[in-house]
PDB file of N, CA and C in Angstrom:
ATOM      1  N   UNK A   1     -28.718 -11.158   0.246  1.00  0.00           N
ATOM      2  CA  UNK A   1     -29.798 -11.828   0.930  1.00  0.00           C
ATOM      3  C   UNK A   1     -29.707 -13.346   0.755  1.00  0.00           C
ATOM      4  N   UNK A   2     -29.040 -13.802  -0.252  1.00  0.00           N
ATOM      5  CA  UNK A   2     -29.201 -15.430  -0.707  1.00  0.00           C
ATOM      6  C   UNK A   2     -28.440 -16.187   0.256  1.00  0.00           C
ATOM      7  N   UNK A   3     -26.720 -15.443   0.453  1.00  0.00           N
ATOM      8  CA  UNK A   3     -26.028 -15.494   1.091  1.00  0.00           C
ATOM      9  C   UNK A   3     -26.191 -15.679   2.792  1.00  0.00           C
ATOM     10  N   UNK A   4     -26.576 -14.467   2.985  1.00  0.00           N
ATOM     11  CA  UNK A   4     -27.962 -14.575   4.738  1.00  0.00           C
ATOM     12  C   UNK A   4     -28.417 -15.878   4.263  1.00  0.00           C
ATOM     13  N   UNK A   5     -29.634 -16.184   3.621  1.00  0.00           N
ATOM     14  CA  UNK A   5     -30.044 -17.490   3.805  1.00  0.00           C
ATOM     15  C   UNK A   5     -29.564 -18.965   3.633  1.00  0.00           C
ATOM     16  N   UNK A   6     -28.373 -19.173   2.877  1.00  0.00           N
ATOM     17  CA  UNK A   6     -27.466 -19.749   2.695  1.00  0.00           C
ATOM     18  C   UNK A   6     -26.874 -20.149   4.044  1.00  0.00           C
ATOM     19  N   UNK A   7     -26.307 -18.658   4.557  1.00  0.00           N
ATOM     20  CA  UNK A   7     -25.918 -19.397   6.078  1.00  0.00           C
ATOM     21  C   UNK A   7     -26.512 -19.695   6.847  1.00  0.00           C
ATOM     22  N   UNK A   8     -28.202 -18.924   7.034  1.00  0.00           N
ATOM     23  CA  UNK A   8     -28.966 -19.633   8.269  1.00  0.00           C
ATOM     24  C   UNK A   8     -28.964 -20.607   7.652  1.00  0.00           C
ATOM     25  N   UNK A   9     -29.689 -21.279   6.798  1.00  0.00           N
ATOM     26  CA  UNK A   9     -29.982 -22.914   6.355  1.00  0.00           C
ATOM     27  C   UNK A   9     -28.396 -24.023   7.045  1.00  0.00           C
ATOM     28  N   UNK A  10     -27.630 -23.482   6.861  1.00  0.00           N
ATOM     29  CA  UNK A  10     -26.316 -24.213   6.823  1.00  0.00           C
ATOM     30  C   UNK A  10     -26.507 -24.494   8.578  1.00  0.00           C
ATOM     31  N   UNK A  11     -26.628 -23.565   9.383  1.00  0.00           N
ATOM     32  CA  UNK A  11     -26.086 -23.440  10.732  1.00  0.00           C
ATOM     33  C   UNK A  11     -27.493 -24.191  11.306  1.00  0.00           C
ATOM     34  N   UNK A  12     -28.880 -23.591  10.507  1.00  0.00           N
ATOM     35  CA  UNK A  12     -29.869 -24.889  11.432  1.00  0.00           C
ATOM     36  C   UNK A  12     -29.229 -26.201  10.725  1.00  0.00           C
ATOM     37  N   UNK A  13     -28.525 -26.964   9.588  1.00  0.00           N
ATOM     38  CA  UNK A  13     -28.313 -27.901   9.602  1.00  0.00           C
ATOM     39  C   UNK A  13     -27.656 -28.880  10.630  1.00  0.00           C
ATOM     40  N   UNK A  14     -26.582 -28.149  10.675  1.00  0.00           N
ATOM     41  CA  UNK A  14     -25.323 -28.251  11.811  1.00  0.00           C
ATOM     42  C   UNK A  14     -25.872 -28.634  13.258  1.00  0.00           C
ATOM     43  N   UNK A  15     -26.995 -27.654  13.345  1.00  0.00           N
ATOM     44  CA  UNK A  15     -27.277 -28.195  14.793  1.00  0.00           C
ATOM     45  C   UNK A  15     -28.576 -28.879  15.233  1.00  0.00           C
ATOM     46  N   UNK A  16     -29.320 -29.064  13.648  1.00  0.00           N
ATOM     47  CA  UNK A  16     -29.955 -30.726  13.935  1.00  0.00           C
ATOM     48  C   UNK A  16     -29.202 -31.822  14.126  1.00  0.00           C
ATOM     49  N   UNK A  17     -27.923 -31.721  13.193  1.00  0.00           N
ATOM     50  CA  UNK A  17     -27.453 -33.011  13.040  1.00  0.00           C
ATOM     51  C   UNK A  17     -26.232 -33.204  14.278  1.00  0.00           C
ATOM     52  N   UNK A  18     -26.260 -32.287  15.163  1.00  0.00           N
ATOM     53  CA  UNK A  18     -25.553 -32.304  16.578  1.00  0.00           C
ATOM     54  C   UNK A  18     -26.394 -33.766  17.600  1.00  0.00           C
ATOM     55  N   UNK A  19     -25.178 -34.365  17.876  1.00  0.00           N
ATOM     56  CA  UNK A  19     -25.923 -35.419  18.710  1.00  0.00           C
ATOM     57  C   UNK A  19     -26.919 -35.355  19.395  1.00  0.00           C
ATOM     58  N   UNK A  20     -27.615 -35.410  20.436  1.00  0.00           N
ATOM     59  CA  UNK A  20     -28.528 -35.663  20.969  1.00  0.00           C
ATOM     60  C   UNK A  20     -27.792 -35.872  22.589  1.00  0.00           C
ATOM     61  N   UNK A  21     -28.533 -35.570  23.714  1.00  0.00           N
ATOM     62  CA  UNK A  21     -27.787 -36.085  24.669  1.00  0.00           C
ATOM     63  C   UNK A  21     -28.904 -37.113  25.428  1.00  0.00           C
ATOM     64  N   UNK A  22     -28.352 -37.957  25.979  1.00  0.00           N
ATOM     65  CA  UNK A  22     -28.525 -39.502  25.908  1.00  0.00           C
ATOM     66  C   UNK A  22     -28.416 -40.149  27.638  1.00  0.00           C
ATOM     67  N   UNK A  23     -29.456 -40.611  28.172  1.00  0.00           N
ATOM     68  CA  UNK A  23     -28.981 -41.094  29.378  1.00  0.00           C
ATOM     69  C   UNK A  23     -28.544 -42.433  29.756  1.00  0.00           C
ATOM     70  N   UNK A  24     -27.861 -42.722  30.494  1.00  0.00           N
ATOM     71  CA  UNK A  24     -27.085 -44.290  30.401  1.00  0.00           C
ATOM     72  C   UNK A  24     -27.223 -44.776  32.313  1.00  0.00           C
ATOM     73  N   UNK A  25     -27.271 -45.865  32.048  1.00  0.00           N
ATOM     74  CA  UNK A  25     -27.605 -46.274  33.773  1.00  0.00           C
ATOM     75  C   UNK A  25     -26.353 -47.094  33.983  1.00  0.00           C
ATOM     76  N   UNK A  26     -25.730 -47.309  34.958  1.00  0.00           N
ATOM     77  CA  UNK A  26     -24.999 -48.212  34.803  1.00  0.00           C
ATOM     78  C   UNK A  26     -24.028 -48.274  36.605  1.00  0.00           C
ATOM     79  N   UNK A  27     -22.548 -48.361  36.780  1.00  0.00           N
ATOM     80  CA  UNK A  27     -22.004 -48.377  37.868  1.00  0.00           C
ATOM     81  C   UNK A  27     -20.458 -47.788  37.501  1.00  0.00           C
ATOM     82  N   UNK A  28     -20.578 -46.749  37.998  1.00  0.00           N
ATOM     83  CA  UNK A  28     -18.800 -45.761  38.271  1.00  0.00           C
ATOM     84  C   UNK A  28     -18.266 -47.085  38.672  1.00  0.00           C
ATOM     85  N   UNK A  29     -17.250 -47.733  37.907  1.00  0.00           N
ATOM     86  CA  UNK A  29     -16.009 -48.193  38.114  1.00  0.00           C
ATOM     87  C   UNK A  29     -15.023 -47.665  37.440  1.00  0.00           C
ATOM     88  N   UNK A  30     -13.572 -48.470  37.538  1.00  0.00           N
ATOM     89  CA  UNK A  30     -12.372 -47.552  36.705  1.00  0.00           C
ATOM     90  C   UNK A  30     -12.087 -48.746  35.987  1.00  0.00           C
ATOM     91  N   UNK A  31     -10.885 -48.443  34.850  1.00  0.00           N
ATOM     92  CA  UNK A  31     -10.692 -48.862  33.711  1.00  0.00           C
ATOM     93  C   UNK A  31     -10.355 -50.269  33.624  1.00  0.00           C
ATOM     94  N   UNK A  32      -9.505 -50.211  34.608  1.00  0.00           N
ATOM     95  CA  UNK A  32      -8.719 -51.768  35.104  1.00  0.00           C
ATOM     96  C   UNK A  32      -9.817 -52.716  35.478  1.00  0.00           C
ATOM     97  N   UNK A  33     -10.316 -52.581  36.427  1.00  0.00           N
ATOM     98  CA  UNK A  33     -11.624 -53.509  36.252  1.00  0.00           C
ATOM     99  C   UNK A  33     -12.346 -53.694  35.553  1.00  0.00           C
ATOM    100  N   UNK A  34     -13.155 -52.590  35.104  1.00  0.00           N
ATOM    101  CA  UNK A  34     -14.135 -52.421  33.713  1.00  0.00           C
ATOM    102  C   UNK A  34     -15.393 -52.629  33.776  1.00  0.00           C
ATOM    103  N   UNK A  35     -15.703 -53.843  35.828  1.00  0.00           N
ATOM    104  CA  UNK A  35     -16.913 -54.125  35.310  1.00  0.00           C
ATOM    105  C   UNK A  35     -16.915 -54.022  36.682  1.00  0.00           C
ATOM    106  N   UNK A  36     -18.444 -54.482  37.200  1.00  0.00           N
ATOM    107  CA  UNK A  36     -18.984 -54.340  38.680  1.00  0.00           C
ATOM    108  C   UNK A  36     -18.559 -54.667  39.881  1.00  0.00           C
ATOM    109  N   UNK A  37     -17.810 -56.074  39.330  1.00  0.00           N
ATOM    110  CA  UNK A  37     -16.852 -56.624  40.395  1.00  0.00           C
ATOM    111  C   UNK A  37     -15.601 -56.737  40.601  1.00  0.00           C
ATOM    112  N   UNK A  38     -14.888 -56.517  41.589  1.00  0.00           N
ATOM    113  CA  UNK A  38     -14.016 -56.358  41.825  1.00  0.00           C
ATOM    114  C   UNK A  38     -12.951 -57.405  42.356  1.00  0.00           C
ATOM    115  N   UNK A  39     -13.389 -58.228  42.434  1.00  0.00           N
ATOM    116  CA  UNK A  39     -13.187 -59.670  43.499  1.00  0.00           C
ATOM    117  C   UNK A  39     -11.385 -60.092  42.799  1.00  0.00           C
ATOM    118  N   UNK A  40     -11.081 -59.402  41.499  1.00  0.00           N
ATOM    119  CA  UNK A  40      -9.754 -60.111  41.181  1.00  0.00           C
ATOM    120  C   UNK A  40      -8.898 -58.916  41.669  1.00  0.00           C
ATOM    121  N   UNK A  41      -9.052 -57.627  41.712  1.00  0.00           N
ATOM    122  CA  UNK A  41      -7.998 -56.398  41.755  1.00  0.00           C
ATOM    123  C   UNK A  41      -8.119 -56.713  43.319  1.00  0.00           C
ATOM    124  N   UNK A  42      -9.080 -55.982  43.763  1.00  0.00           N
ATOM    125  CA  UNK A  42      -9.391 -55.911  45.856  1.00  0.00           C
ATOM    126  C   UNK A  42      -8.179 -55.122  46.485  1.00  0.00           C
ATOM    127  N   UNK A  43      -7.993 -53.708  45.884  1.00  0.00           N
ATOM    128  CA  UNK A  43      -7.399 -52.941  45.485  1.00  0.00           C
ATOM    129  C   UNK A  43      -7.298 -51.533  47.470  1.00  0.00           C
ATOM    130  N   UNK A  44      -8.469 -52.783  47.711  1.00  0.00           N
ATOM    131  CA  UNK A  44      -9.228 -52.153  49.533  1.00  0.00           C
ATOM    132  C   UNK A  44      -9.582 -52.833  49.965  1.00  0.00           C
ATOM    133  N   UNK A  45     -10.611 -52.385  50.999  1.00  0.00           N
ATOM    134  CA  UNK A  45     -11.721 -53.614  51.574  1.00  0.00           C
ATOM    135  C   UNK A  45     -12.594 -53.643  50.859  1.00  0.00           C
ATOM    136  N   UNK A  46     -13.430 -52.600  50.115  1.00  0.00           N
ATOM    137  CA  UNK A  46     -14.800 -52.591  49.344  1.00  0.00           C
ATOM    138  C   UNK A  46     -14.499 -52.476  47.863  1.00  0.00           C
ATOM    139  N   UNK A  47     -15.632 -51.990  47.125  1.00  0.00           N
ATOM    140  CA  UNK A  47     -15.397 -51.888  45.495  1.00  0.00           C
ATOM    141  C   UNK A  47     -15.227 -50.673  45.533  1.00  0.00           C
ATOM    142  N   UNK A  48     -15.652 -49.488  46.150  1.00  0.00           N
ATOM    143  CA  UNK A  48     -15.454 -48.456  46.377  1.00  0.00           C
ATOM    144  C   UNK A  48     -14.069 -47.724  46.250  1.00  0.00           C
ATOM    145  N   UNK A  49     -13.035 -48.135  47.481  1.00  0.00           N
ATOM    146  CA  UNK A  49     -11.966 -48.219  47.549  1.00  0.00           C
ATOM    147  C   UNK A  49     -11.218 -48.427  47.108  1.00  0.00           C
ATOM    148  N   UNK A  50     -11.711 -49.757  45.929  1.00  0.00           N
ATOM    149  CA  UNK A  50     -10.567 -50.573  44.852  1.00  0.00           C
ATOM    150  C   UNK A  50     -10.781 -49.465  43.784  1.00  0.00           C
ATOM    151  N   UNK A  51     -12.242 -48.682  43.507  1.00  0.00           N
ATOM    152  CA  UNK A  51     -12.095 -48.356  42.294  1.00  0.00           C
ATOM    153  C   UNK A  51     -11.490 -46.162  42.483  1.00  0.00           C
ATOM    154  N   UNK A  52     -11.440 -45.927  43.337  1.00  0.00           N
ATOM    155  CA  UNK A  52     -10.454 -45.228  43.901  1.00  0.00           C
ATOM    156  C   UNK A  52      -9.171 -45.265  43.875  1.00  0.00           C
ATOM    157  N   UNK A  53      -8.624 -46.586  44.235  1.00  0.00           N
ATOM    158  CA  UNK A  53      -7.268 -46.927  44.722  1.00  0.00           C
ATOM    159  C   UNK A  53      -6.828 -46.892  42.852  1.00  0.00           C
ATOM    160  N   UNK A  54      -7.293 -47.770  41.908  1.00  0.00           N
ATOM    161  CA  UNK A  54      -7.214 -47.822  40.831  1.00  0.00           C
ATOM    162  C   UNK A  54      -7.063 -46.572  40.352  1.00  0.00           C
ATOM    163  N   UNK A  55      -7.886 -45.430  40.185  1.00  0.00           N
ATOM    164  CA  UNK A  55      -7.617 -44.514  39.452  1.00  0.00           C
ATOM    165  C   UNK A  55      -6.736 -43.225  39.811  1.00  0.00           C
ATOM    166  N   UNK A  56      -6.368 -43.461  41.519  1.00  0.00           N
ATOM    167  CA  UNK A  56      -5.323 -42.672  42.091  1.00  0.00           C
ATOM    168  C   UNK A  56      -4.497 -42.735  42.017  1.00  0.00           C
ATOM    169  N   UNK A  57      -3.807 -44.582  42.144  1.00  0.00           N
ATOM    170  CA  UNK A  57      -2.764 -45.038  42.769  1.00  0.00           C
ATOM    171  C   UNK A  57      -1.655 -45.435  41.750  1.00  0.00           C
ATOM    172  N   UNK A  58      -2.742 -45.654  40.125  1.00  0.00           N
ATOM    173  CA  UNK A  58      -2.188 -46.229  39.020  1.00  0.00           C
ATOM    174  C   UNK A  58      -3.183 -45.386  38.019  1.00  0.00           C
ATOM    175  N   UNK A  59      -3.120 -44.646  38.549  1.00  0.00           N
ATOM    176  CA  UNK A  59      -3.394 -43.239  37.013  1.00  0.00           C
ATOM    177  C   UNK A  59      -4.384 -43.799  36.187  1.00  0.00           C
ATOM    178  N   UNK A  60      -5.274 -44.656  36.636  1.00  0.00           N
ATOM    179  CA  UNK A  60      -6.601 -45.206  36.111  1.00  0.00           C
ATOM    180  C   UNK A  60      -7.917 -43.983  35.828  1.00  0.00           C
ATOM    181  N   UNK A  61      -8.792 -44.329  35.151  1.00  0.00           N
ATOM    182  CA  UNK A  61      -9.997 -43.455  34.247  1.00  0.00           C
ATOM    183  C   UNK A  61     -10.940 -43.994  35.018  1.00  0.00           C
ATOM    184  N   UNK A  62     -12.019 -43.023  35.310  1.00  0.00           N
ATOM    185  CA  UNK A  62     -13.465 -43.548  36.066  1.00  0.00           C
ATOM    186  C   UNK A  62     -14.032 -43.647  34.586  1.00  0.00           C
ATOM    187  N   UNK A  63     -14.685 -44.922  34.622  1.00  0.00           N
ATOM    188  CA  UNK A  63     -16.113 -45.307  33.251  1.00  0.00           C
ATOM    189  C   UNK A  63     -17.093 -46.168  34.104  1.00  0.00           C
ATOM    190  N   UNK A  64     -18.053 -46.103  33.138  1.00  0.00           N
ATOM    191  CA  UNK A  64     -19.742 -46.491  33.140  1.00  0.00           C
ATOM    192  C   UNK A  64     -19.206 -47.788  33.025  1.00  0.00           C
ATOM    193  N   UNK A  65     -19.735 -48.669  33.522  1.00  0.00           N
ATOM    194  CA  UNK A  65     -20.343 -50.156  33.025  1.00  0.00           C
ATOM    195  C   UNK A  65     -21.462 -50.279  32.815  1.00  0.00           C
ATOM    196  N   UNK A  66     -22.448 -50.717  31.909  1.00  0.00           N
ATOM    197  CA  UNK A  66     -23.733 -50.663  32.326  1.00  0.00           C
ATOM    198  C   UNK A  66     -24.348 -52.140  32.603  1.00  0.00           C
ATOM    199  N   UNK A  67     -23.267 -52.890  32.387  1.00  0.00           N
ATOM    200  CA  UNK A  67     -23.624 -54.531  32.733  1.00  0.00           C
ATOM    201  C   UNK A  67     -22.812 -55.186  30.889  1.00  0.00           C
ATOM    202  N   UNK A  68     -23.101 -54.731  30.331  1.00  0.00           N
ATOM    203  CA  UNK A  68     -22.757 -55.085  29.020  1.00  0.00           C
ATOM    204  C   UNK A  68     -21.569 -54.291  28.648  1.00  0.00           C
ATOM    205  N   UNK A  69     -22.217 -53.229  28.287  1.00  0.00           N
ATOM    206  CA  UNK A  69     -20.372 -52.098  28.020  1.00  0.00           C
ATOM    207  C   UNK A  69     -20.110 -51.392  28.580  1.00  0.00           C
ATOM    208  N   UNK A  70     -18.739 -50.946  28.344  1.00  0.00           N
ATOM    209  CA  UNK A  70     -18.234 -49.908  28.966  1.00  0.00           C
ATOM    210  C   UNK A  70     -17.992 -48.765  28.448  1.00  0.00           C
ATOM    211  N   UNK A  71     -18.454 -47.529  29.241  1.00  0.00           N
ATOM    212  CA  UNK A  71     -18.188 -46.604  28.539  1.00  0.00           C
ATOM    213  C   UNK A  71     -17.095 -45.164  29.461  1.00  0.00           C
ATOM    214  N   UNK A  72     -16.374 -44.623  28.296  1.00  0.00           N
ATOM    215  CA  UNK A  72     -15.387 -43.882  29.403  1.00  0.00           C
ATOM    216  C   UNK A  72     -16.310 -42.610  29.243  1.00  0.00           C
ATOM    217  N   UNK A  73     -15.738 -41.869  30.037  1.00  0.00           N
ATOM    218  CA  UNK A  73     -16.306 -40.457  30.615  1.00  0.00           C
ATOM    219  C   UNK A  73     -15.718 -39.641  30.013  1.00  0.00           C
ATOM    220  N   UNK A  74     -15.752 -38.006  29.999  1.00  0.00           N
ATOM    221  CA  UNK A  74     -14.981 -36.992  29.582  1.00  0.00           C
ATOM    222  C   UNK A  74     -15.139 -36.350  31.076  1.00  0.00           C
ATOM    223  N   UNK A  75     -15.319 -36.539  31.685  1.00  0.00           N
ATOM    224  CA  UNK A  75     -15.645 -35.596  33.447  1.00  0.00           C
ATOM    225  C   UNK A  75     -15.092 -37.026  34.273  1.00  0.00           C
ATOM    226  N   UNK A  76     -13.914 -36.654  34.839  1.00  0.00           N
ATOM    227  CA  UNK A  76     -12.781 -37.492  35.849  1.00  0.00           C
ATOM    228  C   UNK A  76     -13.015 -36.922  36.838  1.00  0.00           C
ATOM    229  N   UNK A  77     -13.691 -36.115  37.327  1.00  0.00           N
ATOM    230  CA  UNK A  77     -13.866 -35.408  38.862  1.00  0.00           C
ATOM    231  C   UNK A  77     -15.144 -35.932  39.275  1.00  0.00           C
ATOM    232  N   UNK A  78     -16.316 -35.665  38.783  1.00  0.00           N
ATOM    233  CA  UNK A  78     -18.224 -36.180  39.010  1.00  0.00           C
ATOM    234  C   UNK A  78     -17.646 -37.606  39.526  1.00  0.00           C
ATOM    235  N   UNK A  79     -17.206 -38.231  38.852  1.00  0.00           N
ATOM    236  CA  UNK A  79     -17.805 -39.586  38.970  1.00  0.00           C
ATOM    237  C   UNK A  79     -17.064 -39.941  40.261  1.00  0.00           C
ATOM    238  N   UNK A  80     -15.829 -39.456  40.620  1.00  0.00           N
ATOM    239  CA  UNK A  80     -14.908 -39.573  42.326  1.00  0.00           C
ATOM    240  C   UNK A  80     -15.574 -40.033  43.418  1.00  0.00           C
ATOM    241  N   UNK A  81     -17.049 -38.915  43.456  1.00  0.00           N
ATOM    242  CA  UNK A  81     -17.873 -39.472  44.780  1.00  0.00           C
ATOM    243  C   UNK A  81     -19.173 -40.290  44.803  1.00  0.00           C
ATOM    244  N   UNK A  82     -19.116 -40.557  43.241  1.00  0.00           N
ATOM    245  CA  UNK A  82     -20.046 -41.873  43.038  1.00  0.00           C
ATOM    246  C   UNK A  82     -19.419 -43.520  42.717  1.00  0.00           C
ATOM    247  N   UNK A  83     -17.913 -43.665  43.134  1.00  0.00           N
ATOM    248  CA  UNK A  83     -17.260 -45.044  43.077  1.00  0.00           C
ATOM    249  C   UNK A  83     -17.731 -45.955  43.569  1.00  0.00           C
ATOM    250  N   UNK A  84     -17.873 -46.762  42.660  1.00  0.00           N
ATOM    251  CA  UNK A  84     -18.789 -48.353  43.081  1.00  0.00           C
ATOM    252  C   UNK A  84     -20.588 -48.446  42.575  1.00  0.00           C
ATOM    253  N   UNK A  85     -20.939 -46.766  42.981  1.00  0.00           N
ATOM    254  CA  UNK A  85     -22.158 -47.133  43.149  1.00  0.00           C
ATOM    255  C   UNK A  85     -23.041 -46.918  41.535  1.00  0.00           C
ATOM    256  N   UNK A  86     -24.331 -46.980  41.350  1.00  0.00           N
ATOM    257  CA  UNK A  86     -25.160 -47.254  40.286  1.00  0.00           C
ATOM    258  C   UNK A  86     -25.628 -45.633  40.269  1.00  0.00           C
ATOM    259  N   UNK A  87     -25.442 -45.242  39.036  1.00  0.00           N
ATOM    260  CA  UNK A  87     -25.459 -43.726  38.540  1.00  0.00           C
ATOM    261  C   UNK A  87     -26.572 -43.694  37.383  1.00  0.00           C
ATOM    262  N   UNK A  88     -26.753 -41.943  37.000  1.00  0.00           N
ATOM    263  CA  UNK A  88     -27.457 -42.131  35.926  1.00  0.00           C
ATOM    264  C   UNK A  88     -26.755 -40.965  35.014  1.00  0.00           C
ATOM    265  N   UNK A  89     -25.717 -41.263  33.706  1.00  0.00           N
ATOM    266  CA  UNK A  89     -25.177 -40.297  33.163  1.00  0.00           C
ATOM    267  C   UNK A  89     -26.055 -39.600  32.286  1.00  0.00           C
ATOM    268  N   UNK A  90     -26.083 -38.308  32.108  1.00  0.00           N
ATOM    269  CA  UNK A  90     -26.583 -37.636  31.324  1.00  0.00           C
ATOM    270  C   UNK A  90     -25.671 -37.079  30.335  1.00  0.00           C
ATOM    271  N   UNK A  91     -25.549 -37.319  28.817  1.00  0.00           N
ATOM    272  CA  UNK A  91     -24.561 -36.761  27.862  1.00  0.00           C
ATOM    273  C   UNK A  91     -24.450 -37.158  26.656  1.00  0.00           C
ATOM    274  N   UNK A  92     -23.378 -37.162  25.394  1.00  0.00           N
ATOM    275  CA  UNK A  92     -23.741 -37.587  24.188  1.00  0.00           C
ATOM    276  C   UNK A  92     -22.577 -38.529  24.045  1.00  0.00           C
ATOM    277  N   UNK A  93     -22.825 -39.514  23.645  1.00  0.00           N
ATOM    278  CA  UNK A  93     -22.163 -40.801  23.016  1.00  0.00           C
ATOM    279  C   UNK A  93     -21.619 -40.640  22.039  1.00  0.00           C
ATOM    280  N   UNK A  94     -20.408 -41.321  21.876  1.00  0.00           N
ATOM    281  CA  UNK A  94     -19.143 -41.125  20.188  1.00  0.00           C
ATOM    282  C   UNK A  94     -19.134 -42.750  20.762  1.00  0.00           C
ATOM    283  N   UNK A  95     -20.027 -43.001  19.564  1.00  0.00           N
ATOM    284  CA  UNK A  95     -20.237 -44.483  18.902  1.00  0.00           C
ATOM    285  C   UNK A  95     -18.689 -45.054  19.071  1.00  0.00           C
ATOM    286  N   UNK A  96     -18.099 -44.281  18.388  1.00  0.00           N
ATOM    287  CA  UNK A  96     -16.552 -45.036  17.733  1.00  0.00           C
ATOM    288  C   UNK A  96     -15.675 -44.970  19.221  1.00  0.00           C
ATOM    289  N   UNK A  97     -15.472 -43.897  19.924  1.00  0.00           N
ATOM    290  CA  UNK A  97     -14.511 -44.087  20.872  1.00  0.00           C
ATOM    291  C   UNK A  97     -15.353 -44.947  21.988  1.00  0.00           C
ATOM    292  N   UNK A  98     -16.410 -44.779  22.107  1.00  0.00           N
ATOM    293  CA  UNK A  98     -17.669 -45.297  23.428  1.00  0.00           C
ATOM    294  C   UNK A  98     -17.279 -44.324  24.792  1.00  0.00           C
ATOM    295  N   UNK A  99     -17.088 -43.139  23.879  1.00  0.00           N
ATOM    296  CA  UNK A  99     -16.645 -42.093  25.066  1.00  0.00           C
ATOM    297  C   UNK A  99     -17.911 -40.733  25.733  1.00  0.00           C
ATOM    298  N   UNK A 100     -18.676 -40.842  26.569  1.00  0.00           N
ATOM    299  CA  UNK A 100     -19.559 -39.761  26.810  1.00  0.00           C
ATOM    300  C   UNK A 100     -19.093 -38.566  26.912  1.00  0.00           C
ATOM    301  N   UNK A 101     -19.282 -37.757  26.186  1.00  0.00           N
ATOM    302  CA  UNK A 101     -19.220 -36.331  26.434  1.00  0.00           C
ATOM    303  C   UNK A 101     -20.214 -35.951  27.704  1.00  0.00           C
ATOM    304  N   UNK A 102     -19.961 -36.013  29.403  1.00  0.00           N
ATOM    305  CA  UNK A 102     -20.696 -36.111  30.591  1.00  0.00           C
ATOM    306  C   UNK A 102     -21.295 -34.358  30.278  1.00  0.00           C
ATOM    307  N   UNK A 103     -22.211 -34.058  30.884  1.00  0.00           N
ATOM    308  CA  UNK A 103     -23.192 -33.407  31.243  1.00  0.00           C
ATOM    309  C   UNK A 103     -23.424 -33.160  32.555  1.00  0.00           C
ATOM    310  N   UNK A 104     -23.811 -34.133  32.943  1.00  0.00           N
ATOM    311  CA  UNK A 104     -24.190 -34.562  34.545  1.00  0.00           C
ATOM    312  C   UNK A 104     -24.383 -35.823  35.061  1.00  0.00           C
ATOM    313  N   UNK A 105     -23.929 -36.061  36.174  1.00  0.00           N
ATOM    314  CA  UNK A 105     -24.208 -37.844  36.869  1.00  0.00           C
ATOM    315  C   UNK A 105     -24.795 -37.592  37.771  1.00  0.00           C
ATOM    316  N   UNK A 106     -25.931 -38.082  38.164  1.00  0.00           N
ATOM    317  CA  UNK A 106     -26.526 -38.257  39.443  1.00  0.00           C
ATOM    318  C   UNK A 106     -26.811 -40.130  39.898  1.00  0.00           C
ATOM    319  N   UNK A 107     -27.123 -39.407  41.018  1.00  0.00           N
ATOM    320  CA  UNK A 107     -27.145 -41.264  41.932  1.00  0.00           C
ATOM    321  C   UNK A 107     -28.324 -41.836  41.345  1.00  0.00           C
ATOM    322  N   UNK A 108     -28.196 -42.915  40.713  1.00  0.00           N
ATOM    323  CA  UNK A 108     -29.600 -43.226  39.863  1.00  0.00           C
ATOM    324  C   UNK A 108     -30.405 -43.904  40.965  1.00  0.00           C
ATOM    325  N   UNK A 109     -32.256 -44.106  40.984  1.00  0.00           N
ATOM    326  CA  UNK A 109     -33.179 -44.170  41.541  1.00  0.00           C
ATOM    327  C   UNK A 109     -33.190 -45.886  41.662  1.00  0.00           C
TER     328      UNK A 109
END
């Protein structure tokens, strides 16, 4: 019986101390740019295009900008048909890599 309680105690520990998932606002661009604008790559006609052309053309990563940092994604497919535009990620943050474990992106409000 100590043992039983031993492990429940252990396993609710484990999954208090499981991150939290976390929402972030920001704009789907890719790696090479990093940030909202695009005006030095121009990779197309729009930012859209450049940040497409970037992650197709030269094996580039879709990430968050949120104006300040950047953060990369773990979901390379979601973010495809939100390029350029202002999103709202839903997921958990690794401080150290600044990598979201994605959840879900929707078109933010």
């Amino acid at each position: 019986m100590k043992k039983l309680i031993a492990v429940c105690l252990t396993a609710f520990a484990l999954l208090c101390a499981a991150p939290a998932s976390q929402t972030f606002t920001g704009t789907i661009t890719d790696e090479f740019c990093n940030k909202a604008d695009h005006k030095e790559m121009k990779m197309g006609p729009d930012d859209a295009a450049c940040v497409t052309a970037c992650v197709k053309d030269m094996n580039g990563k879709y990430v968050l900008f949120d104006g300040k940092e950047v953060y990369g994604l773990s979901d390379q497919k979601a973010p495809s048909k939100f390029a350029a535009k202002k999103v709202t990620v839903t997921g958990t943050l690794d401080a150290k890599t600044k990598m979201i474990k994605v959840e879900k992106i929707e078109a933010a409000h």
